[in-house]
Every structure is written in structure tokens, then in C-alpha cells.
Protein backbone atom coordinates (compact mmCIF):
# COMPACT_ATOMS: atom_id res chain seq x y z
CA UNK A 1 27.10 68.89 65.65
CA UNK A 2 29.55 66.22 65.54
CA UNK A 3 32.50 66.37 68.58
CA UNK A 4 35.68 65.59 67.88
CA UNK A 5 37.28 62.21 68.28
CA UNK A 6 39.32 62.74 71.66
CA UNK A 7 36.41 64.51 73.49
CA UNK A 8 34.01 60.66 72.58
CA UNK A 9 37.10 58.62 74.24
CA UNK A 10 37.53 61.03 76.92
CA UNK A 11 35.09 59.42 79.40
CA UNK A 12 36.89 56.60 80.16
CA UNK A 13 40.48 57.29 78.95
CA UNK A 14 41.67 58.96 82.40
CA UNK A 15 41.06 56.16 84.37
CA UNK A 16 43.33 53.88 82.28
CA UNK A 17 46.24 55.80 84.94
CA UNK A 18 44.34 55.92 87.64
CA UNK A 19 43.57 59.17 86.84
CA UNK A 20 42.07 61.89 89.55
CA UNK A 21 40.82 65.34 89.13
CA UNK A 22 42.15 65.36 85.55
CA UNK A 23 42.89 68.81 83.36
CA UNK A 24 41.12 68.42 80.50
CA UNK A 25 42.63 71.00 78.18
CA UNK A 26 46.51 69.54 79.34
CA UNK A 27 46.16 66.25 80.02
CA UNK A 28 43.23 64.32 77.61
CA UNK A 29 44.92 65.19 74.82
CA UNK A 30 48.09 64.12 76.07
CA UNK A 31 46.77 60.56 76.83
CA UNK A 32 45.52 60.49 73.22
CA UNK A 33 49.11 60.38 71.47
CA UNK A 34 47.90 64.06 70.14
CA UNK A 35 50.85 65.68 71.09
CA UNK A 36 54.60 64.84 69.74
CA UNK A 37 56.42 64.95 72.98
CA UNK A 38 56.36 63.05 76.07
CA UNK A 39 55.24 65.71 79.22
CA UNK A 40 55.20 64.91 82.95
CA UNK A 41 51.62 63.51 84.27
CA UNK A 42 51.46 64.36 87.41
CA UNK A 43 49.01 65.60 88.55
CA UNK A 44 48.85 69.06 90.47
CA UNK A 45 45.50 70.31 92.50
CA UNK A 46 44.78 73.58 93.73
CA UNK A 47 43.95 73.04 97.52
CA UNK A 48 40.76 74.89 98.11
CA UNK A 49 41.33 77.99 100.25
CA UNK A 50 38.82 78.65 103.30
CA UNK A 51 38.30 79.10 106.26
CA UNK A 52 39.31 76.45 107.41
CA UNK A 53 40.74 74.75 111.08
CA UNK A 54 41.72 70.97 111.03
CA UNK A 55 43.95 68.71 108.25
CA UNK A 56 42.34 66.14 107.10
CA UNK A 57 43.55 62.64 105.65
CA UNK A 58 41.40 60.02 104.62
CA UNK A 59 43.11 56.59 103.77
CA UNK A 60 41.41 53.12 103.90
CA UNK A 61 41.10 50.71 107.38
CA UNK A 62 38.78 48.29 108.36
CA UNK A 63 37.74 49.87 111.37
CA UNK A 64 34.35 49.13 112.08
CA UNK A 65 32.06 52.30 110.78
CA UNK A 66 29.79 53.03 113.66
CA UNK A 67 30.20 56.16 115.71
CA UNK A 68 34.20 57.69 115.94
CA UNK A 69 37.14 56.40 116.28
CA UNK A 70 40.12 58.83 118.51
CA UNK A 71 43.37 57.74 117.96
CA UNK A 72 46.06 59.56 118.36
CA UNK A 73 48.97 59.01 116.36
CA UNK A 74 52.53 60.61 116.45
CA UNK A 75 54.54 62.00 113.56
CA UNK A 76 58.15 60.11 112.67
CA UNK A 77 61.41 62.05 112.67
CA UNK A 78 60.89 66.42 113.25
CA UNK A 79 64.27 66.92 112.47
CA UNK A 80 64.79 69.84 109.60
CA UNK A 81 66.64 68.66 106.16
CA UNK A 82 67.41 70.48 102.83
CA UNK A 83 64.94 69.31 100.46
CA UNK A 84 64.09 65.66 99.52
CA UNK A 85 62.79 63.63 96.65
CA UNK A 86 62.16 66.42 94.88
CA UNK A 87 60.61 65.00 91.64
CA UNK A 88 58.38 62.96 93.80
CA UNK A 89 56.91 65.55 95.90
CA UNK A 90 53.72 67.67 95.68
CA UNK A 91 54.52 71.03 97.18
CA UNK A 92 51.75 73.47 98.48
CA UNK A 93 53.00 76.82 99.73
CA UNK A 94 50.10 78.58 101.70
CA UNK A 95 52.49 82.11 102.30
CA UNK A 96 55.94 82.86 101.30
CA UNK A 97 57.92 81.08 104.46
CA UNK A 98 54.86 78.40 105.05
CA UNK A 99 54.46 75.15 103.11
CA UNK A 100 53.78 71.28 103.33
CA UNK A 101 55.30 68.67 101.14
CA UNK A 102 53.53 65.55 99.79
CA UNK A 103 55.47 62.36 98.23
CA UNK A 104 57.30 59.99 100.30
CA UNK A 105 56.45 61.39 103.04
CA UNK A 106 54.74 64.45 104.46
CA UNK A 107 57.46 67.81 105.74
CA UNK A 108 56.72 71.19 106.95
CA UNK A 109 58.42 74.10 105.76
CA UNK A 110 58.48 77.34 107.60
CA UNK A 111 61.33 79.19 105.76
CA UNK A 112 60.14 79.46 102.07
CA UNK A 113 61.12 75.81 100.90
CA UNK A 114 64.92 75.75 102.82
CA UNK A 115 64.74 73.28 104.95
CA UNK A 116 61.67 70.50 106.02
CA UNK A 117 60.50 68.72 109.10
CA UNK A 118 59.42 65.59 108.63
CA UNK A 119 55.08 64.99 109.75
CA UNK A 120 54.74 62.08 108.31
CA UNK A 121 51.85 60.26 110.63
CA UNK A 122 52.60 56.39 111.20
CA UNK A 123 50.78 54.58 108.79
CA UNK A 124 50.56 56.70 106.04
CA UNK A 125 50.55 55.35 102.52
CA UNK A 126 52.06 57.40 99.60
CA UNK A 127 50.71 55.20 96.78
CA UNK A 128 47.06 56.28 97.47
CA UNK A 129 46.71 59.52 98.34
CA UNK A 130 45.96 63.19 97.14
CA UNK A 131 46.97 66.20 99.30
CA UNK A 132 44.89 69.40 100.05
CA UNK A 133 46.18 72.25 102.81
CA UNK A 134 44.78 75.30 104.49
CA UNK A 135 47.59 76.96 106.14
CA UNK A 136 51.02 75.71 107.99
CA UNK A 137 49.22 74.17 111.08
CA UNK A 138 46.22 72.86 109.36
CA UNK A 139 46.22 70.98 106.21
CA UNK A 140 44.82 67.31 104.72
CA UNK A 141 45.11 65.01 101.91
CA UNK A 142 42.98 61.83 100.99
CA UNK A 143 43.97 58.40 100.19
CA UNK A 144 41.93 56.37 97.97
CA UNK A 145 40.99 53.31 99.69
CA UNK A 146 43.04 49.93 98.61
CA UNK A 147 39.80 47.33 99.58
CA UNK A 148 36.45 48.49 98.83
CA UNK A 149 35.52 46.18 101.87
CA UNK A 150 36.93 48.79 104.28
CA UNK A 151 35.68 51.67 105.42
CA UNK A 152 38.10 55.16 105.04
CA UNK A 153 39.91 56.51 107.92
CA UNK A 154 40.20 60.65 108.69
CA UNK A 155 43.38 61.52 110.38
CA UNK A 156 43.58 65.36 111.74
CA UNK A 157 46.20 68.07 113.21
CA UNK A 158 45.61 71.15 114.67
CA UNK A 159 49.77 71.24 115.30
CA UNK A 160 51.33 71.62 111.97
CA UNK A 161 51.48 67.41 112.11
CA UNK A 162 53.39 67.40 115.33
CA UNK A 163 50.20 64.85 116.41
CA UNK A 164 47.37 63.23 114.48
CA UNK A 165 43.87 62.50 115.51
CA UNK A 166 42.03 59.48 113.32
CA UNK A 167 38.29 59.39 113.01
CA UNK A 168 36.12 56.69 110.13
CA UNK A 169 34.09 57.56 107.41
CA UNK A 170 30.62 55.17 106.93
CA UNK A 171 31.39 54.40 103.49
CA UNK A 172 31.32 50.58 103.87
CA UNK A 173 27.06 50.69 104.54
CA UNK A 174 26.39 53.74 102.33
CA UNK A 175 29.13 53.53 99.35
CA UNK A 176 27.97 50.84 97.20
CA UNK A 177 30.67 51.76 94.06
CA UNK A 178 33.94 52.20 95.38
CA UNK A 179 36.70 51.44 93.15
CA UNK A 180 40.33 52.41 91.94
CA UNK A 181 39.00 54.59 89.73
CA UNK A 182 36.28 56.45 92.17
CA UNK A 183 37.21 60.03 91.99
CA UNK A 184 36.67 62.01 95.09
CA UNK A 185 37.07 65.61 96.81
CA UNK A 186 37.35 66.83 100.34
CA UNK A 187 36.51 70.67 101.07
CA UNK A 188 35.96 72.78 104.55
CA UNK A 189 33.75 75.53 105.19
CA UNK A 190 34.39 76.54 108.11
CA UNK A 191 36.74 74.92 111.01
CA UNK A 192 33.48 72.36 111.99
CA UNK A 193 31.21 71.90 108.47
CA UNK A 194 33.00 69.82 105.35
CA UNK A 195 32.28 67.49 102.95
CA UNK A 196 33.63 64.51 100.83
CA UNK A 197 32.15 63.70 97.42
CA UNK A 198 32.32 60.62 95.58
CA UNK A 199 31.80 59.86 91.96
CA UNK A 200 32.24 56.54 90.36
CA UNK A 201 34.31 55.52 87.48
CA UNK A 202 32.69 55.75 83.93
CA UNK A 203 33.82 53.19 82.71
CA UNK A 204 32.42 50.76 85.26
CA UNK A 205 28.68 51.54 84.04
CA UNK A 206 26.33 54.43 84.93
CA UNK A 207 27.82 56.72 87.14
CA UNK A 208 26.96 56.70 91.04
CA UNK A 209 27.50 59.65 93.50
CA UNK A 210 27.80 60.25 97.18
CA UNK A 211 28.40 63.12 99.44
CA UNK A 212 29.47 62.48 103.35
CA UNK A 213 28.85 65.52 105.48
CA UNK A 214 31.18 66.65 109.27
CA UNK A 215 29.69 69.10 111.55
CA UNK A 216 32.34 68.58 114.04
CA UNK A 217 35.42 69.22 112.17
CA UNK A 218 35.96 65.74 110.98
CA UNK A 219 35.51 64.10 113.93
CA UNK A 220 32.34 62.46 112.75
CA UNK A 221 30.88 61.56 109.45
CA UNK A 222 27.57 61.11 108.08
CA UNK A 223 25.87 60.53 104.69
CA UNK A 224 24.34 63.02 103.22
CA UNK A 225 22.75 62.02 99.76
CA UNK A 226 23.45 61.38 96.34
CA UNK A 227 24.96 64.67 94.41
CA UNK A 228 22.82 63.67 91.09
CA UNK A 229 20.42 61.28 90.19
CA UNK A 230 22.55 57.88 89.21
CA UNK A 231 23.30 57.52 85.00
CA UNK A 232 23.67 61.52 85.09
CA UNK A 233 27.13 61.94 85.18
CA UNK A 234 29.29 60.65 82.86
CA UNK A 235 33.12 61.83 84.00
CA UNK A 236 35.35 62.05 87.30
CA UNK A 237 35.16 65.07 89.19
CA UNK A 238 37.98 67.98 89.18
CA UNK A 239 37.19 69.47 92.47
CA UNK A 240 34.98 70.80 95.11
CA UNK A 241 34.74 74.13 96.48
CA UNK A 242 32.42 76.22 98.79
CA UNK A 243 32.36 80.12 99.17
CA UNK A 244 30.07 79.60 102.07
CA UNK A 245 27.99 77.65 104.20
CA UNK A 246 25.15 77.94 101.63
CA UNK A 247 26.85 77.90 98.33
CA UNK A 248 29.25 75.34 96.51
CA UNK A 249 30.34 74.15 93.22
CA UNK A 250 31.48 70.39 92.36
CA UNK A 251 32.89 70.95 89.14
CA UNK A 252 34.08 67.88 86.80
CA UNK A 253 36.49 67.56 83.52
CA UNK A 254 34.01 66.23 80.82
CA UNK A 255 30.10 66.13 80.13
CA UNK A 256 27.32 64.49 77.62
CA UNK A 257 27.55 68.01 75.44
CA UNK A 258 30.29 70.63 74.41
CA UNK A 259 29.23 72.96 77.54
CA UNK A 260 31.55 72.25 80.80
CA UNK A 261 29.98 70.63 83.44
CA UNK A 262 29.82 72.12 86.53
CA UNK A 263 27.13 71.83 89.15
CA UNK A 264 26.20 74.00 92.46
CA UNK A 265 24.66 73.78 95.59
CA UNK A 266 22.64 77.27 97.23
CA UNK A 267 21.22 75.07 100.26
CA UNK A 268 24.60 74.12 101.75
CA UNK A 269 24.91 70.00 99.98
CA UNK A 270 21.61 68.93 100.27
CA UNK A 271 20.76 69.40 96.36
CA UNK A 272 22.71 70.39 93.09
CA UNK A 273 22.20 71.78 89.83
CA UNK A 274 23.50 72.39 86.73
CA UNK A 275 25.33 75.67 86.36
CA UNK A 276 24.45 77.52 82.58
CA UNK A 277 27.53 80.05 82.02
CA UNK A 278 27.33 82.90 79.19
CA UNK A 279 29.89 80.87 76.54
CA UNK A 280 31.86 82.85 73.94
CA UNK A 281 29.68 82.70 70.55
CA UNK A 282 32.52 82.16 68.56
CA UNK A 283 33.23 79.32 69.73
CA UNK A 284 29.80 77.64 69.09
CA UNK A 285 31.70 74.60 67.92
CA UNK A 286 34.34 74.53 71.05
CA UNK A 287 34.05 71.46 73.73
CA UNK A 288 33.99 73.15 77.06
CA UNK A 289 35.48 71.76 80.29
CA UNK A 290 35.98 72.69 84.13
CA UNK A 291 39.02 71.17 84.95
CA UNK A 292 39.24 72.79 88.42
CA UNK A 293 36.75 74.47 90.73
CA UNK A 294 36.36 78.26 91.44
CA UNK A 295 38.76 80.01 93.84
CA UNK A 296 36.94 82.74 96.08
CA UNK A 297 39.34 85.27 97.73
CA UNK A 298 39.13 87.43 101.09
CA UNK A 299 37.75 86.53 104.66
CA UNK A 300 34.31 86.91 103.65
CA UNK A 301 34.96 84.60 100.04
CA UNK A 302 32.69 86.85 97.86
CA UNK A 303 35.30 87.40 95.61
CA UNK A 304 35.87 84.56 93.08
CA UNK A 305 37.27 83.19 89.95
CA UNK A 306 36.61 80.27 87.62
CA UNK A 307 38.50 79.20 85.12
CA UNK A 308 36.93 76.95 81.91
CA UNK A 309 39.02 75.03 79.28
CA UNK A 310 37.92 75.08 75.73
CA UNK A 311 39.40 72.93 72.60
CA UNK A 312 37.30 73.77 69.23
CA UNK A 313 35.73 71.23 67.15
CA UNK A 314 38.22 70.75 64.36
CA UNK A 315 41.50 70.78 67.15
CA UNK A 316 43.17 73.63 65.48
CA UNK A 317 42.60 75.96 69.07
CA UNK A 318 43.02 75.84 72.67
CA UNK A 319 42.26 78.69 75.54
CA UNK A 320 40.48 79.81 78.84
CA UNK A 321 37.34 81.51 79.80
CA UNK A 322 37.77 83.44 82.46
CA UNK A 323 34.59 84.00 84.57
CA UNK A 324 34.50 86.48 88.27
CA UNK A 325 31.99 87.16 90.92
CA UNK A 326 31.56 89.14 93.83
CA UNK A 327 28.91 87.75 95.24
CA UNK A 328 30.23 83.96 96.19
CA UNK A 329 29.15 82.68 92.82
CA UNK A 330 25.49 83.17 92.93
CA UNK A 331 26.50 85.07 89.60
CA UNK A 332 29.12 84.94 87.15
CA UNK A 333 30.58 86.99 84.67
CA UNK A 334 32.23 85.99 81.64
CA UNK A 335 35.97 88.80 81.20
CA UNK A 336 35.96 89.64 78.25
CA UNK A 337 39.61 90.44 77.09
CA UNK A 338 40.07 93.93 75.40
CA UNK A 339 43.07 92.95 72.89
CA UNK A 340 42.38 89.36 72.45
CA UNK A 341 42.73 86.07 74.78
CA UNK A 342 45.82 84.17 74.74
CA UNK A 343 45.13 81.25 72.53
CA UNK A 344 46.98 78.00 71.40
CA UNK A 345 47.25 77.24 67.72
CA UNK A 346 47.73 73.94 66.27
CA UNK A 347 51.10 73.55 64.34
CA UNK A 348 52.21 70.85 61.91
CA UNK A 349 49.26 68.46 62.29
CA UNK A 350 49.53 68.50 65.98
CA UNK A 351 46.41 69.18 68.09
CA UNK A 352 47.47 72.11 71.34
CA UNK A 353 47.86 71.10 74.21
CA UNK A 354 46.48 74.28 75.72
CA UNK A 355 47.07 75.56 78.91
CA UNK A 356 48.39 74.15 82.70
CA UNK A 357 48.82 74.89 85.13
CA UNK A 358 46.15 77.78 85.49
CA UNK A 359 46.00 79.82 88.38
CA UNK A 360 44.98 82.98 90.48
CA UNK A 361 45.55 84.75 93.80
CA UNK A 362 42.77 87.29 93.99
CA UNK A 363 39.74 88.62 91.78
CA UNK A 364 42.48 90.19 89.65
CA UNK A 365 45.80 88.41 89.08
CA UNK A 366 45.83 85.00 87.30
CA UNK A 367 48.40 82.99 85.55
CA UNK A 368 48.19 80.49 82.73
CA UNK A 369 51.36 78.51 80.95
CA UNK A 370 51.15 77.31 77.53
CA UNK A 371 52.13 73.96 78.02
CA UNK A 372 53.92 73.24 74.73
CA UNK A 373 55.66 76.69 74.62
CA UNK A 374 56.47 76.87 78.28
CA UNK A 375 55.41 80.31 78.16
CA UNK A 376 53.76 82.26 81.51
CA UNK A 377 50.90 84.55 80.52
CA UNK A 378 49.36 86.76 83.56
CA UNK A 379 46.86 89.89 84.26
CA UNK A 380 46.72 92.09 86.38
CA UNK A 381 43.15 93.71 85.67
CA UNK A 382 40.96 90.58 86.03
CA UNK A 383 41.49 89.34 82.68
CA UNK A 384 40.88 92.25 80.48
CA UNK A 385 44.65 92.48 79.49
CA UNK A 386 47.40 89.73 79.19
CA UNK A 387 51.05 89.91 79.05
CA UNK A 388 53.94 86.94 78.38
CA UNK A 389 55.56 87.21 81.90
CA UNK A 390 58.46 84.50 80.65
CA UNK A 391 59.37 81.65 78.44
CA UNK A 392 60.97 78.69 80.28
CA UNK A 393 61.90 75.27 78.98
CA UNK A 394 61.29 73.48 82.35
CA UNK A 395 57.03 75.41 82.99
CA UNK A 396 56.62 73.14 79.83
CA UNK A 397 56.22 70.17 82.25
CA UNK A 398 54.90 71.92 84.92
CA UNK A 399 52.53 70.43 87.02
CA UNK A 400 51.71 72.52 90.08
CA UNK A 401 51.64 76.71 89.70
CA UNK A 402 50.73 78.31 92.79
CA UNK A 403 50.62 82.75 93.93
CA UNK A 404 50.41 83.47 97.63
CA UNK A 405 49.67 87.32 96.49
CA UNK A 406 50.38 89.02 93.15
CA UNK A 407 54.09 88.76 93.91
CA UNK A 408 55.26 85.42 96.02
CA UNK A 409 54.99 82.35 93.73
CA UNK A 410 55.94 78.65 92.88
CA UNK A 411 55.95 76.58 90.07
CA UNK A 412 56.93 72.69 90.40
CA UNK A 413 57.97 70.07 87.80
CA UNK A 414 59.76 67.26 87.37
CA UNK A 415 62.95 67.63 89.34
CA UNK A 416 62.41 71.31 90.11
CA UNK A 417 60.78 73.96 92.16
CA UNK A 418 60.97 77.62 91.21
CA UNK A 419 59.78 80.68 93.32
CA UNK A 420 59.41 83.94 92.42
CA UNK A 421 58.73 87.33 94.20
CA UNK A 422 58.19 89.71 90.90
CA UNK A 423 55.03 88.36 89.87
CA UNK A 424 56.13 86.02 87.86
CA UNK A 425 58.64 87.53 85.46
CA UNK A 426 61.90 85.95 86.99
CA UNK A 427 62.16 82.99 89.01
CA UNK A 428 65.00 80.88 90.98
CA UNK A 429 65.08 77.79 92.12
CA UNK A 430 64.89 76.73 95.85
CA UNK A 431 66.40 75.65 97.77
């Protein structure tokens, strides 16, 4: 069975932009001229949610690797402003008044996107970083490394970013392929176990993994082992998630066949395999792709969603498999839509773009856009039935989509940010 052209070049065609924890189904396609306008590339990640105590920034230093390194470090200016740099920024809302800001710097909202304080810790570097959040006192974002000679620094709060506490990661001794292209993910268990993985760029040879391993809430690192055996990979990770201390999912956007690739853990990190999903069989011809890791829901996180991208052989359709479990992902099961999945058809020559940003807030309600339509889909039932919510010229270059519950909601693009407290079927800007 022969793939089609984009999926062969999509190895190595993110990492031409420096491209991290791509969306397959949005964004390949995109970088292959298959599309006939010009959409924003940011790039949007759904911060993992768990149970979580600590934020966490890793950015590159020369600090020597052995044993910890406690530094504090203060935050610049707290005083509250209206909104900044809007196009610039990378907004995660963790409630309807709570929120952080990424771009320029790093702000703190506490009344629903109004006005932001300014925790920005000294030294930070907003050309190499990706953010991730738990809540409005504890977040973190990583910064890809700008040597591969030095080793990665972990900088913490437990104060909503009022103060910062900086720790080293041993990458220098145990990280043989870092480069600008090394994809990586950060992801807490609890408020003292986490873990950073580390896959290499494809295009730099056979791909190389690593996985680093805190038992003491980031103050220390250690390495913990390779994720697969080297050569086995052949694409950048999308994300990392955990539904316990026992069971995670790495989950990355391409693979050496048409099914997605997405591997798990059952022993807490210290080996992975292969997850096998029950795939639609009318789509026997459809390349497959996890371009984000499950979500699991609820204090105890055995409620969970997964979303997989799917683009058919000949380019003429684009759509989602939805999968749920209830038991932290042991097992999943494929929803099977009563009157028919949202799909995206191919129109005068031009292959879909498909759908992003995707979405959910429990075991029930998720959200999808159609990228080239700008149209909101969402369910209420887990799947099973799907409604057009709202058509929008500016969700067609949306790049971050983001419920709180099955009402509170934002949606950021270039230049905008839109909230919404119906679901999804109206939205205003905010400020």
C-alpha cells in the first residue's frame, strides 16, 4: 500500500521551522504548499493537567551537572497592565479568572484575561522556550537549550512566579544528541515524581531517546533510560502525559506505517511499548497520527480522552478518532459517532487541512475547528453526536483552543483572544 507523498516528506519537513510537538493533520500539510492560503504557525500545546505542585522551566546554562543547584531568583515588574503583545503570546487559562501568559515575557492573570502581572524570572529567554501550566500558582515551560555543550537549567515557583527556585538537569554526561531540532516534553505526576523526554531530530540520522526522572519535585534530576531502542523512532514527539504513577503515554506526530504512533508505559518510565488502537475499517487506506497526548479528567485521572488525526491515502479526507477510558488508559475505546463524524473534504484540487485546534474538558465534551472553514464542532455525549457550535473567520487561524468546564472557554490567534461562557456557541473578545 503505497502512502501518499506528504506523509514520505513528513519526517523531516517539521524541523525545517524548528518545529516542536507538531499537529499533523493542521500543520504537515500546511508546510507542504497543500493548502491555498497562508495560516498562522504557531504552535499551541495543551498543558497536561495533573496533579501537580511546582512550575517548572528548563532553559540552557553551563552550570556544572553534578548534584543541585538552589538559586533563587526574583520576578521583574508585579505591577497589573491591560493586555500586551497579544499576537505574540501563548495564553493558558487553568479556570475562568486564572491564567498565565507566555511571549515576551511571562504575566499572571487572576481576573479572566483583564489585566496581567508581570513573573517574568531574570534570565528568561523567549526565543527558546515552550510553556506548560498546572494551575495559577504552579505552572512551567521549557526552553530548548542554545549550546549542546551546556547542561539545562529547571527554574520553579510555588508563588504564582512571585520567586523562582533553579535546579540542573545532567544532560551534558547522559544526552549525547542534543540539537535545535531535539523535541522534548516535561509532565508531573504528582507534586514530587516528573519526567522530561527527549527525542532527536530525524533528520540528523537514526533517532536517539532519553527520559530524565525527579522524585523531589524538580529539585533533582536523574537519568532514567532510553524510551526505545535507538533507529526506532522516526518523528518528534507531540507530548507526554501520565494518568498515574504507573501509567503514561508519549505520543508522537508521524510513524514508519499508516497507524499513529503512540507508545505507553504501565511500570511508571522504566519501559514502553507500542500502543495497538481498534482503527476505523474504512479507512484501511488512511495515515494515522497522534498529534497530542491523552487528557485524563477528575482527581483520581481515570477518566480520559485521546484524540487521533487521520488523512486518507488519495488526500480527498480529513477527521478525528475519538478514543475514551475509564480506567487511566489501560484500555481504550474507539466512539463511534451515531450520525456520522465530522469530516473534511477536499475541494478544487486542494488537499484539507483537517482539524486544529482539538480539544476536551471532561470524558464528554470536546471541541474540534475545521481549520479551513473556521467552523467549531463540539459534543456533548462523548462523541456519539456532533453539532456546528459557530463559524468564525478569525478560529481559521487559531492556534490554541482551551475549556475550563463545558461552559468557560478560550480560543487564541493571531492578534486575538476570545472567551466564551455558553459552550462555545458565542464568544467575545477579552479584554
Amino acid at each position: 500500500m503505497s502512502k501518499p507523498e506528504w506523509y514520505e516528506r513528513a519526517g523531516k519537513e517539521p524541523f525545517k521551522r524548528n518545529h516542536f510537538n507538531a499537529n499533523l493533520a493542521a500543520l504537515t500539510k500546511k508546510r507542504l504548499g497543500s493548502v491555498k492560503h497562508t495560516q498562522s504557525r504557531s504552535k499551541w500545546y495543551i498543558g497536561a493537567i495533573a496533579s501537580v505542585l511546582g512550575v517548572i522551566i528548563i532553559i540552557s546554562n553551563s552550570i556544572p551537572n553534578e548534584g543541585s543547584v538552589d538559586l533563587p531568583v526574583q520576578s521583574q515588574s508585579p505591577a497589573a497592565t491591560p493586555f500586551f503583545n497579544m499576537s505574540s503570546a501563548q495564553i493558558r487559562m487553568v479556570d475562568k479568572i486564572n491564567g498565565w501568559a507566555f511571549g515576551t515575557s511571562v504575566k499572571r492573570t487572576n481576573d479572566g484575561g483583564q489585566t496581567w502581572v508581570d513573573r517574568t524570572p531574570q534570565g528568561y529567554d523567549n526565543s527558546r522556550y515552550e510553556p506548560f501550566l498546572f494551575d495559577e500558582q504552579f505552572a512551567y515551560f521549557v526552553v530548548r537549550p542554545a549550546d549542546i555543550e551546556m547542561n539545562w537549567i529547571i527554574y520553579s515557583t510555588n508563588d504564582g512566579g512571585d520567586s523562582w527556585i533553579s535546579s540542573t538537569l545532567p544532560t551534558k554526561d547522559t544526552w549525547s544528541a542534543q540539537s535545535i531540532n531535539t523535541s522534548f516534553s516535561l509532565f508531573f505526576i504528582d507534586e514530587k515524581t516528573g519526567f522530561v523526554s527527549f527525542i532527536s531530530d530525524p533528520a540528523s540520522g537514526p533517532v536517539i531517546t532519553a527520559l530524565y526522572q525527579t522524585k523531589d519535585g524538580g529539585l533533582t534530576w536523574e537519568y532514567a533510560d532510553k524510551i526505545t531502542p535507538d533507529g526506532t523512532l522516526v518523528s518528534t514527539q507531540s507530548g507526554m502525559s501520565f494518568s498515574n504513577s504507573m501509567v503514561g503515554f508519549i505520543t508522537l506526530f508521524n510513524s514508519r506505517d499508516l497507524d499513529p504512533e503512540i507508545y505507553r508505559t504501565i511500570d511508571g518510565g522504566a519501559s514502553w511499548k507500542r500502543l495497538t488502537l481498534d482503527l476505523p475499517q474504512d479507512n484501511k487506506d488512511a495515515v494515522y497520527s497522534a498529534s497530542q497526548p491523552p487528557q485524563f479528567f477528575g482527581n483520581a485521572k481515570q477518566e480520559g480522552v485521546l484524540s487521533v488525526s487521520y488523512m486518507t491515502s488519495n488526500n480527498e479526507k480529513a477527521g478525528i478518532v475519538w478514543f475514551t477510558t475509564e480506567n487511566g488508559g489501560v484500555t481504550w475505546r474507539r466512539v463511534i459517532p451515531r450520525e456520522g463524524e465530522p469530516t473534511v473534504i477536499a475541494k478544487n484540487g486542494s488537499s484539507p487541512i483537517g482539524f486544529h485546534p482539538i480539544t476536551a474538558s471532561d470524558h464528554k465534551h470536546f471541541w474540534m475547528i475545521d481549520a479551513e472553514k473556521g467552523t467549531l464542532y463540539g459534543t456533548s455525549d462523548g462523541g456519539v453526536h456532533w453539532k456546528v457550535l459557530i463559524t468564525l473567520p478569525e478560529l481559521r487561524n487559531a492556534t490554541e483552543l482551551k475549556f475550563v468546564d463545558h461552559k468557560i472557554g478560550w480560543v487564541r490567534g493571531d492578534g486575538y483572544l476570545l472567551r466564551t461562557e455558553d459552550g462555545g456557541i458565542s464568544w467575545a473578545t477579552t479584554p
